[in-house]
N, C-alpha and C. Protein backbone atom coordinates (compact mmCIF):
# COMPACT_ATOMS: atom_id res chain seq x y z
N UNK A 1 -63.87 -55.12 1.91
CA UNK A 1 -63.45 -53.78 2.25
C UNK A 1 -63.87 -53.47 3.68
N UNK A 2 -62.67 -53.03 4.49
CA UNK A 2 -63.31 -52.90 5.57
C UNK A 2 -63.99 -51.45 6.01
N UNK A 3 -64.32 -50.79 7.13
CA UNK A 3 -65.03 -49.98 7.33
C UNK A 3 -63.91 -48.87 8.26
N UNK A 4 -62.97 -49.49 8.86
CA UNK A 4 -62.26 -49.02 9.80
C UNK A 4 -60.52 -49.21 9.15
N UNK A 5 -59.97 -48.33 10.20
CA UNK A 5 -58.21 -48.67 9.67
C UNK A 5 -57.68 -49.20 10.77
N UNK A 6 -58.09 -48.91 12.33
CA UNK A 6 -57.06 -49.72 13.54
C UNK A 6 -58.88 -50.72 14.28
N UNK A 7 -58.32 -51.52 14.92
CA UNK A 7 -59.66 -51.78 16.18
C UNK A 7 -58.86 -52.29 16.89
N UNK A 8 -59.49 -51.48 18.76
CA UNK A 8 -58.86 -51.63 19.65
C UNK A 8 -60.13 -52.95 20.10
N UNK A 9 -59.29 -53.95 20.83
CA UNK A 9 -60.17 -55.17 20.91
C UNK A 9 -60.02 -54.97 22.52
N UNK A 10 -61.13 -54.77 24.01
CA UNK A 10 -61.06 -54.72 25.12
C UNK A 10 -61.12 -56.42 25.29
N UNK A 11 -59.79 -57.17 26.46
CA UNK A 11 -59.99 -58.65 26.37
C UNK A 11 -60.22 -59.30 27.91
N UNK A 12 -60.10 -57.83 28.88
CA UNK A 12 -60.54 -58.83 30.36
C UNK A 12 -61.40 -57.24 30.88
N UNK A 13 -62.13 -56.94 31.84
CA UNK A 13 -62.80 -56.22 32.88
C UNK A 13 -64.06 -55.84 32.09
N UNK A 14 -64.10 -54.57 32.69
CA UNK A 14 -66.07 -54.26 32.25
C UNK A 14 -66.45 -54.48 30.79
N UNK A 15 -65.26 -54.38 30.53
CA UNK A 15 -64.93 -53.87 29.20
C UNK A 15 -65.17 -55.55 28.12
N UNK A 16 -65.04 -56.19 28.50
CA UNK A 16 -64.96 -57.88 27.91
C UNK A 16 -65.03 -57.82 26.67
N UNK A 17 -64.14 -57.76 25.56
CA UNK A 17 -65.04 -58.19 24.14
C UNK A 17 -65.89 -56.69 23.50
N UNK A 18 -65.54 -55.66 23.87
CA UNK A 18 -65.54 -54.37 23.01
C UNK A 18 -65.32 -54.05 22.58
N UNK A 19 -65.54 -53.31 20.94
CA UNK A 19 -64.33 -53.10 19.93
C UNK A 19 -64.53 -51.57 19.93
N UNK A 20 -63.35 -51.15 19.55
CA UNK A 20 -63.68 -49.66 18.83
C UNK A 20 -63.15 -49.74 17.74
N UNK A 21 -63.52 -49.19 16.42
CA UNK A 21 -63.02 -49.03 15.53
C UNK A 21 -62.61 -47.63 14.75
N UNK A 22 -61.46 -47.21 14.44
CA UNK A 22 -61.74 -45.73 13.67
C UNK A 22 -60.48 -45.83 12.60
N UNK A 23 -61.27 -44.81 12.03
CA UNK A 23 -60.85 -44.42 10.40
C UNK A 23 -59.12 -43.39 10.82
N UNK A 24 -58.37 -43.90 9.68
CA UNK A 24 -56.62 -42.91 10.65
C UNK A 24 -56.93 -41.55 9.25
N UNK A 25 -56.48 -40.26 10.05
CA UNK A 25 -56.36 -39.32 8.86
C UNK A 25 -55.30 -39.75 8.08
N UNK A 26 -55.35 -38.91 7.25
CA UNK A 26 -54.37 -38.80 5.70
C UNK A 26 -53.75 -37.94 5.53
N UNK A 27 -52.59 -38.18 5.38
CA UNK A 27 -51.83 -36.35 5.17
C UNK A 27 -50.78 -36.76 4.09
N UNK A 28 -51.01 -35.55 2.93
CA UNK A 28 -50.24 -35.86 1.54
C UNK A 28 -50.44 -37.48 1.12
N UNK A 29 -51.55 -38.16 1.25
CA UNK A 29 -52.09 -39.16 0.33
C UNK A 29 -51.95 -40.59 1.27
N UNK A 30 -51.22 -40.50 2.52
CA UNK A 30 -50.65 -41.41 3.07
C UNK A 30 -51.37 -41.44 5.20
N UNK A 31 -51.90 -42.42 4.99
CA UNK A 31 -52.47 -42.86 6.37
C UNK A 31 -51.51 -42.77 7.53
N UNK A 32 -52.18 -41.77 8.71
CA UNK A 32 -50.86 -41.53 10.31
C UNK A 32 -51.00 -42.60 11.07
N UNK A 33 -50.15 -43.06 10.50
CA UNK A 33 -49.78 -44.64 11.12
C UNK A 33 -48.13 -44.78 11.10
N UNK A 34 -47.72 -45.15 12.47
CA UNK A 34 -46.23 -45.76 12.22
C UNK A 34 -45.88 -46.00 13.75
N UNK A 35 -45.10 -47.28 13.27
CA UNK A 35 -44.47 -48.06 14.29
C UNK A 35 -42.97 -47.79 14.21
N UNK A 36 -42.61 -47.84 15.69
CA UNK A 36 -40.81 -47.50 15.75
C UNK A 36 -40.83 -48.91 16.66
N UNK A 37 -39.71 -50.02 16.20
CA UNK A 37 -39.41 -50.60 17.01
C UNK A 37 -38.48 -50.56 17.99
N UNK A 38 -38.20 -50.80 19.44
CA UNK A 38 -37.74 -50.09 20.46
C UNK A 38 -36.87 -51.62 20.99
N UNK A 39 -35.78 -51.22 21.85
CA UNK A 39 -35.37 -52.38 22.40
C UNK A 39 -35.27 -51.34 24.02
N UNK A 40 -35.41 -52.24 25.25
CA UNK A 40 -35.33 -51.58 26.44
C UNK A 40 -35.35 -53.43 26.76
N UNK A 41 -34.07 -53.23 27.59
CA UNK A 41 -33.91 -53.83 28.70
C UNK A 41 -35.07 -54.57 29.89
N UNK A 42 -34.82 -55.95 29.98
CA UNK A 42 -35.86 -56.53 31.19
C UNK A 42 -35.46 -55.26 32.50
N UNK A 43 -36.57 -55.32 33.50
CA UNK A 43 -37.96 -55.71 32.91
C UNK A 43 -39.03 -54.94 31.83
N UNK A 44 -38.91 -54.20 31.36
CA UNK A 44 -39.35 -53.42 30.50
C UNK A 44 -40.12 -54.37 29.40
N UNK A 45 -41.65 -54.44 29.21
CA UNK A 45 -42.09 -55.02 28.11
C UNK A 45 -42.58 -54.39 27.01
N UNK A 46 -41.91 -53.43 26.96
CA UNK A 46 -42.56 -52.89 25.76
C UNK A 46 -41.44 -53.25 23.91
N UNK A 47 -42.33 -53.27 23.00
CA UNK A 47 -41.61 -53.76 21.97
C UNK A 47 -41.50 -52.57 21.10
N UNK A 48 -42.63 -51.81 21.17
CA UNK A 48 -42.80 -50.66 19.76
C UNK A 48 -43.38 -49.46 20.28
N UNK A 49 -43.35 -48.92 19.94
CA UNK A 49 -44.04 -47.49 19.71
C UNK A 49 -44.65 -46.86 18.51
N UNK A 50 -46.45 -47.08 18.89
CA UNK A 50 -46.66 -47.31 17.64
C UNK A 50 -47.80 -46.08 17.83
N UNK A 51 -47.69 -45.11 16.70
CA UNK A 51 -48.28 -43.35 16.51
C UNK A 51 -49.33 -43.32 15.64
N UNK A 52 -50.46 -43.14 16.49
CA UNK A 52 -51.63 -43.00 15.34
C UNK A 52 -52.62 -41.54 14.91
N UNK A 53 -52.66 -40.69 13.97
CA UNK A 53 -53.86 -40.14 13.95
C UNK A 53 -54.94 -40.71 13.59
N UNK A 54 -56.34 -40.68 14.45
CA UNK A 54 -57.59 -40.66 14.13
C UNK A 54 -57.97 -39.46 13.79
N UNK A 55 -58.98 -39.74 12.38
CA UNK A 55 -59.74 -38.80 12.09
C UNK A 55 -61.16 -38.99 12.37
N UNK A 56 -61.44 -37.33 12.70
CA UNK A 56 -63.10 -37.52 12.68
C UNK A 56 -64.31 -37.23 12.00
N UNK A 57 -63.84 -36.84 10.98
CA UNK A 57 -64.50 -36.51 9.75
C UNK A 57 -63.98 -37.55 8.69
N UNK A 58 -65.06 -38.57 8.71
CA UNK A 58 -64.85 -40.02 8.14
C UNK A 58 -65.30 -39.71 6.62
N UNK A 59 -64.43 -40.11 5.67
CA UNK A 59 -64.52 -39.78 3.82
C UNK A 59 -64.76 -38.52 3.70
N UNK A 60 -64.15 -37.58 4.86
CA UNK A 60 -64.26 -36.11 4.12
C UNK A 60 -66.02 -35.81 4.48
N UNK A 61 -66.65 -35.65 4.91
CA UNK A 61 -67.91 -35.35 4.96
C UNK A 61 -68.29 -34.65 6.33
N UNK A 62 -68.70 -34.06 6.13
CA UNK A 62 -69.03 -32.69 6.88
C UNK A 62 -70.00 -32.81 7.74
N UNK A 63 -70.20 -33.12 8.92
CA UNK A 63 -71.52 -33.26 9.81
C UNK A 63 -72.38 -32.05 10.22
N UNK A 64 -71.07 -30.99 10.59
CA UNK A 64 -71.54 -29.94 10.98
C UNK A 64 -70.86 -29.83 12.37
N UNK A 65 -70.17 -28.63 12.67
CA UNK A 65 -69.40 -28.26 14.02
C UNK A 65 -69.93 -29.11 15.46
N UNK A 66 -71.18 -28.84 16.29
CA UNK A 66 -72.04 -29.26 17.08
C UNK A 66 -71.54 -30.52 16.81
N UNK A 67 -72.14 -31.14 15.68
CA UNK A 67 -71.82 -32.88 15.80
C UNK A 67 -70.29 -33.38 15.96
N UNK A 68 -69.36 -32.77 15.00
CA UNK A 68 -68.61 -33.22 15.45
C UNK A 68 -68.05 -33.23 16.42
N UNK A 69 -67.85 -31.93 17.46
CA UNK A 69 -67.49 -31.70 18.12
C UNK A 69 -67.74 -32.97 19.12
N UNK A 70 -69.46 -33.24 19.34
CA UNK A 70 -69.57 -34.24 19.89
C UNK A 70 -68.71 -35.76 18.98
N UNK A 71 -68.74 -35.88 18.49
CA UNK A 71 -67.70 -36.76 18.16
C UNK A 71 -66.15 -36.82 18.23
N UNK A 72 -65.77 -35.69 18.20
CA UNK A 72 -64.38 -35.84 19.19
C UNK A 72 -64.63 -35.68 20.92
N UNK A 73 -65.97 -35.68 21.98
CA UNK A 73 -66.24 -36.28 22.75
C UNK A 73 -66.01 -37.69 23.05
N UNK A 74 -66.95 -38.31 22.55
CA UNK A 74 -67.16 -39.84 22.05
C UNK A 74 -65.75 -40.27 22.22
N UNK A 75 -65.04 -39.93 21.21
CA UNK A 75 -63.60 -40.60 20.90
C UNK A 75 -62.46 -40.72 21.54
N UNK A 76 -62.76 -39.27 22.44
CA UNK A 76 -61.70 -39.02 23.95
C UNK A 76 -62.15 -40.01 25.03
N UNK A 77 -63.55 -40.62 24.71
CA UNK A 77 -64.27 -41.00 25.93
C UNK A 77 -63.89 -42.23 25.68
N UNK A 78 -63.74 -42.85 24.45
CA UNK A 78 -63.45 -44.36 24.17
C UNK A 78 -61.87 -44.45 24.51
N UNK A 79 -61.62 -43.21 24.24
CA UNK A 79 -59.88 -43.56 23.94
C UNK A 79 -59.51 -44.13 25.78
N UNK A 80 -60.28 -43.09 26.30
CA UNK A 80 -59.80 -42.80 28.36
C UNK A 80 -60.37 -44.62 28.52
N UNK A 81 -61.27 -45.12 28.22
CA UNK A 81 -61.85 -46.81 28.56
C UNK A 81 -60.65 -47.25 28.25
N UNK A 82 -60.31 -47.35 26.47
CA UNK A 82 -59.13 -48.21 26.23
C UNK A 82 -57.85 -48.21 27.04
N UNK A 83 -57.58 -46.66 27.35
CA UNK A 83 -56.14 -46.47 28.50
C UNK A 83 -56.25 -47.16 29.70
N UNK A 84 -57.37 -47.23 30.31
CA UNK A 84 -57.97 -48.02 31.49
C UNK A 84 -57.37 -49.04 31.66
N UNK A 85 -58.13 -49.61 30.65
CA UNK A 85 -57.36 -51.20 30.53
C UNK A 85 -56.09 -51.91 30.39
N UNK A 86 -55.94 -53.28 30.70
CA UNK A 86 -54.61 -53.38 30.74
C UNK A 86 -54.66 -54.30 29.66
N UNK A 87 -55.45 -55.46 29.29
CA UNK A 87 -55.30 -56.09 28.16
C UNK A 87 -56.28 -55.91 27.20
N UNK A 88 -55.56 -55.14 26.23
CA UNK A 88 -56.18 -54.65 25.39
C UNK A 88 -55.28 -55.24 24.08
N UNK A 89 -56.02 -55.18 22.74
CA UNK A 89 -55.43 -56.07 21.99
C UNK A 89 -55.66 -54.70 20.33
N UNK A 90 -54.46 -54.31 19.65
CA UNK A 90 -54.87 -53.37 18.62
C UNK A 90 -54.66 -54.07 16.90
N UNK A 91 -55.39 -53.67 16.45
CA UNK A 91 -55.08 -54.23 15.12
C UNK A 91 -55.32 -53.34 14.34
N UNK A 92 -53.80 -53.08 13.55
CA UNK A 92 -53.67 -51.91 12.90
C UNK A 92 -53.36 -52.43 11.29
N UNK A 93 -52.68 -50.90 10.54
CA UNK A 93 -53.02 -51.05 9.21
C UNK A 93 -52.25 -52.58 8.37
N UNK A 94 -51.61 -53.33 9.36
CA UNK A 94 -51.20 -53.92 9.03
C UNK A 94 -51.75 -55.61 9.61
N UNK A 95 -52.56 -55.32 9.79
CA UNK A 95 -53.41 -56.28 10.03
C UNK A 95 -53.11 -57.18 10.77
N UNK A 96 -51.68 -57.00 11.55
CA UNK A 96 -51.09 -57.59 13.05
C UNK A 96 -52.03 -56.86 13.80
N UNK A 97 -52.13 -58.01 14.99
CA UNK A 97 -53.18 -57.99 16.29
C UNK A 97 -51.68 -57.82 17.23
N UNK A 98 -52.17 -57.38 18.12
CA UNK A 98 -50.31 -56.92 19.03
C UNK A 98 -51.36 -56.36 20.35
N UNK A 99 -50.61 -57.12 21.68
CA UNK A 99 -51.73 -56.34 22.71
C UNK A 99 -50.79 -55.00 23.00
N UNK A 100 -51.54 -53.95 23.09
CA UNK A 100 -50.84 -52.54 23.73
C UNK A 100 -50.92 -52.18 25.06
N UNK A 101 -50.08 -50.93 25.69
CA UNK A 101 -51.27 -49.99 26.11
C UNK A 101 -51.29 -48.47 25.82
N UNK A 102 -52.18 -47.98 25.73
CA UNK A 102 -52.25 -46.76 25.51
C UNK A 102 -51.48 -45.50 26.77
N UNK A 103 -50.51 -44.79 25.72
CA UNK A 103 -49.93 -44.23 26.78
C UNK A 103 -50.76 -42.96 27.36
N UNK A 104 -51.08 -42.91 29.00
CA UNK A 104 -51.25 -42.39 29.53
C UNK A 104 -51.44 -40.47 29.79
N UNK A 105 -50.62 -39.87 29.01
CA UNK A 105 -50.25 -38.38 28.59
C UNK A 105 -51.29 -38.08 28.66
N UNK A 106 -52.03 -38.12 27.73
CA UNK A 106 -53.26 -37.86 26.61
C UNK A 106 -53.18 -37.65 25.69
N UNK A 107 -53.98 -37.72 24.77
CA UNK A 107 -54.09 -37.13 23.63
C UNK A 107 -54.48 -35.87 23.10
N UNK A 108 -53.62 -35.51 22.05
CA UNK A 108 -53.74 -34.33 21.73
C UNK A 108 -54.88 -34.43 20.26
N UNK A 109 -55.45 -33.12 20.23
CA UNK A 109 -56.60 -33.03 19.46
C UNK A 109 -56.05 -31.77 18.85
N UNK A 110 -56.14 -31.74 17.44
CA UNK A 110 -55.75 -31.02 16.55
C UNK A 110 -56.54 -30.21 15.42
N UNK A 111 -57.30 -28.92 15.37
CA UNK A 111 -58.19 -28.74 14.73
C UNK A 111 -57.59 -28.32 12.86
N UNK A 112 -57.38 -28.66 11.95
CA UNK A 112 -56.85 -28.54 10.75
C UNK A 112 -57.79 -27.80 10.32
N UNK A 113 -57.95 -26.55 9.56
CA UNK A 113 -58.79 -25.05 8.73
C UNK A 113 -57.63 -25.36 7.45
N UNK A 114 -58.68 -25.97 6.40
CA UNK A 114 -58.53 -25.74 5.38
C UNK A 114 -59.06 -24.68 4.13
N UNK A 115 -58.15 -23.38 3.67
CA UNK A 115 -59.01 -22.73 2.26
C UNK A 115 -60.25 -23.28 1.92
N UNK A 116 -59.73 -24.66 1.61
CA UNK A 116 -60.43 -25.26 0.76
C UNK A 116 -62.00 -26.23 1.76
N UNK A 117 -62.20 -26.31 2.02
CA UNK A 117 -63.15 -26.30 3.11
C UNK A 117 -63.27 -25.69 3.94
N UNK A 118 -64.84 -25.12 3.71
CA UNK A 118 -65.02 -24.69 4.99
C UNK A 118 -65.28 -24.73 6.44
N UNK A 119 -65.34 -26.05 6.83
CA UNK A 119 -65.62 -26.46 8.37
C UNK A 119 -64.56 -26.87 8.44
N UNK A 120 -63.51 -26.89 9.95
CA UNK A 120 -62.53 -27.40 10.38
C UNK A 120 -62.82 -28.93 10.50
N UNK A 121 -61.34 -29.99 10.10
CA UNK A 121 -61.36 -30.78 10.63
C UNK A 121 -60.75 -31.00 11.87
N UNK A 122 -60.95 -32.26 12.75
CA UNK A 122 -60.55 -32.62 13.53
C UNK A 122 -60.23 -33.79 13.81
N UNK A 123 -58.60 -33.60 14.64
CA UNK A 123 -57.79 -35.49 14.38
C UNK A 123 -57.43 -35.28 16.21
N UNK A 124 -57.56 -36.65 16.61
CA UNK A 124 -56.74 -36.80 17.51
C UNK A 124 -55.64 -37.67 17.51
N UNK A 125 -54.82 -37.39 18.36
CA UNK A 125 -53.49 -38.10 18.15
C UNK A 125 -53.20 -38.81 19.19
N UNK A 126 -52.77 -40.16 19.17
CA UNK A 126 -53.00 -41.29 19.91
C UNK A 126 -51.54 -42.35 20.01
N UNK A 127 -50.89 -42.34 21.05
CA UNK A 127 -49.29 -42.67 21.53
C UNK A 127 -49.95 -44.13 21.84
N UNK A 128 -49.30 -45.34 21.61
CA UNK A 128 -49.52 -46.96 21.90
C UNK A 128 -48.23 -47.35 22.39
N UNK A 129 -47.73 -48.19 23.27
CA UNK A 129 -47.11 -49.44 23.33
C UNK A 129 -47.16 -50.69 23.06
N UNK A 130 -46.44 -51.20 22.09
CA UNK A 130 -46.81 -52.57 21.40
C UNK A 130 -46.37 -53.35 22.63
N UNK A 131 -46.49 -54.28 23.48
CA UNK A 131 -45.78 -54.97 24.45
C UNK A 131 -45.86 -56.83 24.06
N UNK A 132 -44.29 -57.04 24.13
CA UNK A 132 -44.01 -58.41 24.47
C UNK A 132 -44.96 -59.69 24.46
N UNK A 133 -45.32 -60.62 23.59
CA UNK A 133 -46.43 -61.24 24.19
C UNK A 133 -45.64 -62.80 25.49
């Protein structure tokens, strides 16, 4: 059983051999994950477009506002390294390794207030390019 749902693998600069790993939210029972495959014309290397939410409130458990908050820090901070880079390698719910890159925009951060809990969660949302090997 693993611990994580995507890991971004860093494979050349400061970065050498770094993983990140994170847990994808769930919405109506089903993990934010999905790939669109794309066709574009040379030179263009891109193959997919592939849409992820991370969540940061890992099995539902509640840290407390302060912490998480710092933890959607952390995660913006890993995400801006991974965009950095150019060979970067992702392995997602499907357990294909595919090098990306992270598209540039940014990411958007989404705070979800549930009735039913009382502390907000928080997801960020994370745009990839699968590219050509």
């Amino acid at each position: 059983m693993t611990q994580h749902d995507v890991l971004f693998r860093i494979n050349t600069g400061d970065h050498k051999g770094t993983t990140y790993r994170y847990i994808l939210a769930v919405e109506n029972g089903a993990k934010m994950w999905g790939t669109t495959p794309l066709f574009r014309p040379p030179p263009s290397m891109i193959k997919e477009k592939i849409v992820m939410v991370i969540a940061i409130r890992e099995k539902n458990i509640s840290r407390g506002g302060a912490v998480e908050l710092r933890m959607v820090q952390q995660i913006i901070d890993e995400l801006s390294i991974i965009a950095d880079e150019t060979d970067v390698t992702l392995q997602g719910l499907d357990y294909q390794e595919r090098p990306i890159l992270i598209d540039h925009e940014g990411f958007a951060l989404t705070t979800i207030v549930n009735e039913a809990m009382r502390s907000p969660e928080y997801r960020v949302a994370v745009t990839c390019w699968g590219l050509y090997e």
